[in-house]
C-alpha atoms as a PDB file:
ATOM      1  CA  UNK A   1      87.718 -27.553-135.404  1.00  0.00           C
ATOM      2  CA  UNK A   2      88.622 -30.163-137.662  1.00  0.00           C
ATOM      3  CA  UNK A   3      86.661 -30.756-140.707  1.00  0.00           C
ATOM      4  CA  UNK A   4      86.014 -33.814-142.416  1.00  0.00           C
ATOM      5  CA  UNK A   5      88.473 -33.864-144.936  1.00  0.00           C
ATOM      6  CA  UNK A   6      90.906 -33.375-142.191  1.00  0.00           C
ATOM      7  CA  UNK A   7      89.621 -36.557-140.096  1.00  0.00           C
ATOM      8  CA  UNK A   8      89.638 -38.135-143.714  1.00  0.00           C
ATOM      9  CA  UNK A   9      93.664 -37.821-143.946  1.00  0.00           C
ATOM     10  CA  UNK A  10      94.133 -38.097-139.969  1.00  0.00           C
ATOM     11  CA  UNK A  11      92.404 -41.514-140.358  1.00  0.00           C
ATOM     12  CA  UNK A  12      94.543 -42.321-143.748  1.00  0.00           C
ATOM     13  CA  UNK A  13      97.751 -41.715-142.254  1.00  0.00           C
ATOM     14  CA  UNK A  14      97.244 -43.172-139.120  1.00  0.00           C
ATOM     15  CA  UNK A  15      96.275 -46.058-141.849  1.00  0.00           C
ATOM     16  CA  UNK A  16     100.334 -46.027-142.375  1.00  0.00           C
ATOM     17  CA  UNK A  17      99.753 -44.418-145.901  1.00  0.00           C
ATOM     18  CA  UNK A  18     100.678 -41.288-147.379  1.00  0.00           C
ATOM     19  CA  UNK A  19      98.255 -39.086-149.119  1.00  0.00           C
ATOM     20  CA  UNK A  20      99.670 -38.102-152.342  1.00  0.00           C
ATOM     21  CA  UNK A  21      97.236 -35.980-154.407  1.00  0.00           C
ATOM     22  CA  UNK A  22      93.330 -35.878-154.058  1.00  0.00           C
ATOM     23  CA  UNK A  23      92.147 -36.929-157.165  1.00  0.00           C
ATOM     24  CA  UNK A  24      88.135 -36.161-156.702  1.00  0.00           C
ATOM     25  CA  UNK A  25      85.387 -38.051-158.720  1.00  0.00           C
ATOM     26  CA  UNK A  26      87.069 -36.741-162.389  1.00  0.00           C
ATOM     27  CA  UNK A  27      87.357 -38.436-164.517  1.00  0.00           C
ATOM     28  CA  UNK A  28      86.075 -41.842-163.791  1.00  0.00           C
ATOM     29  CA  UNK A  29      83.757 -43.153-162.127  1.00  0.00           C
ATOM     30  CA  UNK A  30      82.453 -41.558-158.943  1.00  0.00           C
ATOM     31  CA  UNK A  31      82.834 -42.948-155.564  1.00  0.00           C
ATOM     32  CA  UNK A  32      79.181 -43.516-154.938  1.00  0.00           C
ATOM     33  CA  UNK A  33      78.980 -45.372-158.376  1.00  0.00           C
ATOM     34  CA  UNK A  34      81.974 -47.627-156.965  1.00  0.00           C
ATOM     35  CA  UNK A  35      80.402 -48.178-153.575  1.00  0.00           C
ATOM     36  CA  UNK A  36      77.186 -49.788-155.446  1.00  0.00           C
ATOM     37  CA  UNK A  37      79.229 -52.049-158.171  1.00  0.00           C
ATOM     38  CA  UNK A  38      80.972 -53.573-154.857  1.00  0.00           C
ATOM     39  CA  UNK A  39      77.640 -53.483-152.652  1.00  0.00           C
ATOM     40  CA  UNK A  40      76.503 -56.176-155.411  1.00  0.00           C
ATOM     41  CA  UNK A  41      74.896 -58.920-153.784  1.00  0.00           C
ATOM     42  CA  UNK A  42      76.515 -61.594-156.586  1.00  0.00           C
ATOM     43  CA  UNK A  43      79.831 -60.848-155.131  1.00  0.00           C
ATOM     44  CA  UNK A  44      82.146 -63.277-153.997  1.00  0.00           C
ATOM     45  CA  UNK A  45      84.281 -62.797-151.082  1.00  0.00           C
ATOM     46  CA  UNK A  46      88.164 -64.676-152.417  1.00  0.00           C
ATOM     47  CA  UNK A  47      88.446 -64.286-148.251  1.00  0.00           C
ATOM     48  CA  UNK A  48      87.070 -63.941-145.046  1.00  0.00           C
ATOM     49  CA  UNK A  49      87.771 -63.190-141.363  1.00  0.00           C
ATOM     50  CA  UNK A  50      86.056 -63.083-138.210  1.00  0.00           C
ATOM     51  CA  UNK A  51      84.791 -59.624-137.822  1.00  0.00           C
ATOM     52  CA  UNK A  52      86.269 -59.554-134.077  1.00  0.00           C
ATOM     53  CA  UNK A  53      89.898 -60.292-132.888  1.00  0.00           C
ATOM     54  CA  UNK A  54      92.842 -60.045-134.965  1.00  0.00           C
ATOM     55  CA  UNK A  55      93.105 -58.319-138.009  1.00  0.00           C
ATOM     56  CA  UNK A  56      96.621 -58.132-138.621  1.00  0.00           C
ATOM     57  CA  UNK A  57      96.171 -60.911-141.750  1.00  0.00           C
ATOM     58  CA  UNK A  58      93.452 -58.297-143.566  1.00  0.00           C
ATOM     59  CA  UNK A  59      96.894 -56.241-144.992  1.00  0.00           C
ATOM     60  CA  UNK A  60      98.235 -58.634-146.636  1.00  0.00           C
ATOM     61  CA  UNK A  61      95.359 -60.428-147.840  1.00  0.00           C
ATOM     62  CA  UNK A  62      94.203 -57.075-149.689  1.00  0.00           C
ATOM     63  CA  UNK A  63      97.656 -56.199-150.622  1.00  0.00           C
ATOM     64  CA  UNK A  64      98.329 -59.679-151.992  1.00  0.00           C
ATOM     65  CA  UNK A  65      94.380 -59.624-154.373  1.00  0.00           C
ATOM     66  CA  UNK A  66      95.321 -55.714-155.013  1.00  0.00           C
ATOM     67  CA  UNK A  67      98.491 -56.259-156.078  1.00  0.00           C
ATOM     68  CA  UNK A  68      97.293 -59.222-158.446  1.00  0.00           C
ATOM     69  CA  UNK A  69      94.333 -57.462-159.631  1.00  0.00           C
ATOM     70  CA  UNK A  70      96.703 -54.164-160.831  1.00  0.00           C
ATOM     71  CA  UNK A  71      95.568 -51.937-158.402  1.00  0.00           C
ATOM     72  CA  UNK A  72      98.257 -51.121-157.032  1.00  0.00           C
ATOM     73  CA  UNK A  73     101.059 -48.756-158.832  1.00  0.00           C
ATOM     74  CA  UNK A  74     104.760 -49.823-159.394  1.00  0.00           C
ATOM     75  CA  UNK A  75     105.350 -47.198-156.633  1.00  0.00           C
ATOM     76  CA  UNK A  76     103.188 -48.193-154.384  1.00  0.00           C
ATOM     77  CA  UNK A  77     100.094 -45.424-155.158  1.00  0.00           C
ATOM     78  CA  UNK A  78      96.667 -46.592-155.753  1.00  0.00           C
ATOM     79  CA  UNK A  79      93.201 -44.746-155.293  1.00  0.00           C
ATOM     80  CA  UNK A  80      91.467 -45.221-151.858  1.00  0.00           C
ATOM     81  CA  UNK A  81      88.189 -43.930-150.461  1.00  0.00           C
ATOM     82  CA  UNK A  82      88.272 -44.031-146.887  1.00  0.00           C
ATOM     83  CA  UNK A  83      84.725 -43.125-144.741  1.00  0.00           C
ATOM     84  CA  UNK A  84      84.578 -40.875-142.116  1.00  0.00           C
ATOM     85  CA  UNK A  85      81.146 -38.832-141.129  1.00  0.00           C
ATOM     86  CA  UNK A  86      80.899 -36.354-144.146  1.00  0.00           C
ATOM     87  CA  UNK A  87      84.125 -37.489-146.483  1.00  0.00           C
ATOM     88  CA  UNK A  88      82.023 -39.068-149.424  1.00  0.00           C
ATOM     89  CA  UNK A  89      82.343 -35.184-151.390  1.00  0.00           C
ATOM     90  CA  UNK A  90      86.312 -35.401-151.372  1.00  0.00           C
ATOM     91  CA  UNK A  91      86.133 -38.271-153.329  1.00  0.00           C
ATOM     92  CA  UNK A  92      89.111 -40.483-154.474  1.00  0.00           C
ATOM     93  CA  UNK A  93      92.249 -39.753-152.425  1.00  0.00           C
ATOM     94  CA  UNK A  94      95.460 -41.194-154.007  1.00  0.00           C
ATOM     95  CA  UNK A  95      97.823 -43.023-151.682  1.00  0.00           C
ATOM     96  CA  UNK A  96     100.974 -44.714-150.994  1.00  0.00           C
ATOM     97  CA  UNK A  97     102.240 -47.843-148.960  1.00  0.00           C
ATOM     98  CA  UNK A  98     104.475 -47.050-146.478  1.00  0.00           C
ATOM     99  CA  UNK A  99     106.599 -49.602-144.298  1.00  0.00           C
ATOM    100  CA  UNK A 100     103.797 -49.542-141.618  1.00  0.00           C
ATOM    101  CA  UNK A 101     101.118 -49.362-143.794  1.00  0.00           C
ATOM    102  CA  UNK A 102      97.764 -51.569-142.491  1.00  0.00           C
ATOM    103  CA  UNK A 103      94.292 -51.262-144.324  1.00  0.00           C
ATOM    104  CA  UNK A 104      92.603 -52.777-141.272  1.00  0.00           C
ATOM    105  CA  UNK A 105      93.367 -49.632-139.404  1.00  0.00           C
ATOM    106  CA  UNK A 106      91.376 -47.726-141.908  1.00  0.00           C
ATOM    107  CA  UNK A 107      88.036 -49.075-140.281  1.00  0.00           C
ATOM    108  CA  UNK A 108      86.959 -46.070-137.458  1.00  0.00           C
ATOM    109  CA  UNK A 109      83.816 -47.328-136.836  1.00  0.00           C
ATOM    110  CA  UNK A 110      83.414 -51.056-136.082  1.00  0.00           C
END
Protein backbone atom coordinates (compact mmCIF):
# COMPACT_ATOMS: atom_id res chain seq x y z
CA UNK A 1 0.00 0.00 0.00
CA UNK A 2 1.25 3.24 -0.82
CA UNK A 3 2.15 5.62 1.83
CA UNK A 4 1.94 9.17 1.83
CA UNK A 5 5.19 10.17 0.92
CA UNK A 6 4.75 7.97 -2.02
CA UNK A 7 1.34 9.73 -3.19
CA UNK A 8 3.44 12.95 -2.29
CA UNK A 9 6.05 12.21 -5.30
CA UNK A 10 3.29 10.30 -7.50
CA UNK A 11 1.37 13.62 -7.34
CA UNK A 12 4.80 15.76 -7.93
CA UNK A 13 5.77 14.00 -10.91
CA UNK A 14 2.65 13.66 -12.45
CA UNK A 15 3.07 17.65 -11.67
CA UNK A 16 5.81 17.30 -14.70
CA UNK A 17 8.64 17.88 -12.05
CA UNK A 18 11.38 15.89 -10.87
CA UNK A 19 12.04 15.30 -7.27
CA UNK A 20 15.58 15.95 -6.62
CA UNK A 21 16.45 15.61 -2.90
CA UNK A 22 13.98 15.91 0.13
CA UNK A 23 15.21 18.59 1.99
CA UNK A 24 12.83 18.30 5.33
CA UNK A 25 12.06 21.34 7.64
CA UNK A 26 16.20 21.91 8.40
CA UNK A 27 17.32 24.41 8.40
CA UNK A 28 14.84 27.08 7.72
CA UNK A 29 11.81 27.65 8.33
CA UNK A 30 9.28 24.84 8.66
CA UNK A 31 6.52 24.18 6.32
CA UNK A 32 3.76 24.87 8.76
CA UNK A 33 5.51 28.25 9.64
CA UNK A 34 5.39 28.97 5.70
CA UNK A 35 1.79 27.89 5.28
CA UNK A 36 0.74 30.70 8.02
CA UNK A 37 3.12 33.72 6.62
CA UNK A 38 1.14 33.01 3.17
CA UNK A 39 -2.37 32.27 4.93
CA UNK A 40 -1.95 36.14 5.93
CA UNK A 41 -5.06 37.83 5.40
CA UNK A 42 -3.02 41.31 4.21
CA UNK A 43 -1.91 39.43 1.23
CA UNK A 44 -2.28 40.54 -2.12
CA UNK A 45 -3.02 38.30 -4.90
CA UNK A 46 -0.47 40.00 -8.21
CA UNK A 47 -3.23 37.46 -10.08
CA UNK A 48 -6.26 35.69 -10.21
CA UNK A 49 -8.30 33.04 -12.06
CA UNK A 50 -11.56 31.55 -11.99
CA UNK A 51 -11.34 28.63 -9.73
CA UNK A 52 -13.22 26.40 -12.50
CA UNK A 53 -12.27 25.86 -16.24
CA UNK A 54 -8.96 26.31 -17.61
CA UNK A 55 -5.95 26.41 -15.80
CA UNK A 56 -3.41 26.05 -18.28
CA UNK A 57 -2.36 30.09 -17.71
CA UNK A 58 -1.66 29.24 -13.67
CA UNK A 59 2.11 27.75 -14.98
CA UNK A 60 3.24 30.43 -16.33
CA UNK A 61 1.82 32.98 -14.23
CA UNK A 62 3.71 31.30 -11.13
CA UNK A 63 6.70 30.55 -13.15
CA UNK A 64 6.86 34.09 -14.52
CA UNK A 65 6.35 35.87 -10.30
CA UNK A 66 8.76 32.78 -9.18
CA UNK A 67 11.17 33.33 -11.49
CA UNK A 68 11.17 37.23 -10.72
CA UNK A 69 10.96 36.81 -7.11
CA UNK A 70 14.39 34.31 -7.14
CA UNK A 71 12.74 31.34 -6.37
CA UNK A 72 13.57 29.54 -8.79
CA UNK A 73 17.36 28.09 -9.30
CA UNK A 74 19.52 28.73 -12.47
CA UNK A 75 18.77 25.00 -13.06
CA UNK A 76 15.51 24.98 -12.70
CA UNK A 77 15.29 23.51 -8.74
CA UNK A 78 13.33 25.31 -6.21
CA UNK A 79 11.66 24.03 -2.86
CA UNK A 80 7.96 22.88 -3.15
CA UNK A 81 5.50 21.55 -0.59
CA UNK A 82 2.89 19.76 -2.23
CA UNK A 83 -0.41 18.40 0.06
CA UNK A 84 -1.62 15.16 -0.03
CA UNK A 85 -3.60 13.43 3.14
CA UNK A 86 -0.64 12.96 5.65
CA UNK A 87 2.53 14.66 3.60
CA UNK A 88 2.92 17.83 5.91
CA UNK A 89 5.94 15.55 8.10
CA UNK A 90 8.14 15.14 4.81
CA UNK A 91 8.45 18.60 4.62
CA UNK A 92 10.22 20.62 1.82
CA UNK A 93 10.78 18.47 -1.29
CA UNK A 94 13.28 20.04 -3.78
CA UNK A 95 12.28 20.01 -7.43
CA UNK A 96 12.98 20.61 -10.95
CA UNK A 97 11.10 21.99 -14.13
CA UNK A 98 10.85 19.70 -16.67
CA UNK A 99 9.56 20.39 -20.37
CA UNK A 100 5.99 19.35 -19.25
CA UNK A 101 6.11 20.73 -16.08
CA UNK A 102 2.44 22.40 -14.85
CA UNK A 103 1.89 23.61 -11.14
CA UNK A 104 -1.86 23.53 -11.72
CA UNK A 105 -1.68 19.80 -11.85
CA UNK A 106 -0.30 19.80 -8.39
CA UNK A 107 -3.91 20.58 -6.96
CA UNK A 108 -5.53 16.74 -6.08
CA UNK A 109 -8.25 17.93 -4.34
CA UNK A 110 -10.36 20.73 -5.87
Amino acid sequence: MPSSTDNLFELIRSSGLDVDAVQGNEPGPSVETAWRAMAGFDVEPIASLPLKGELSGVHQLWLDHARQAGVVGEDGTFLLMAVVTGSSAVGWVRVRLTDTADVSRLVDDP
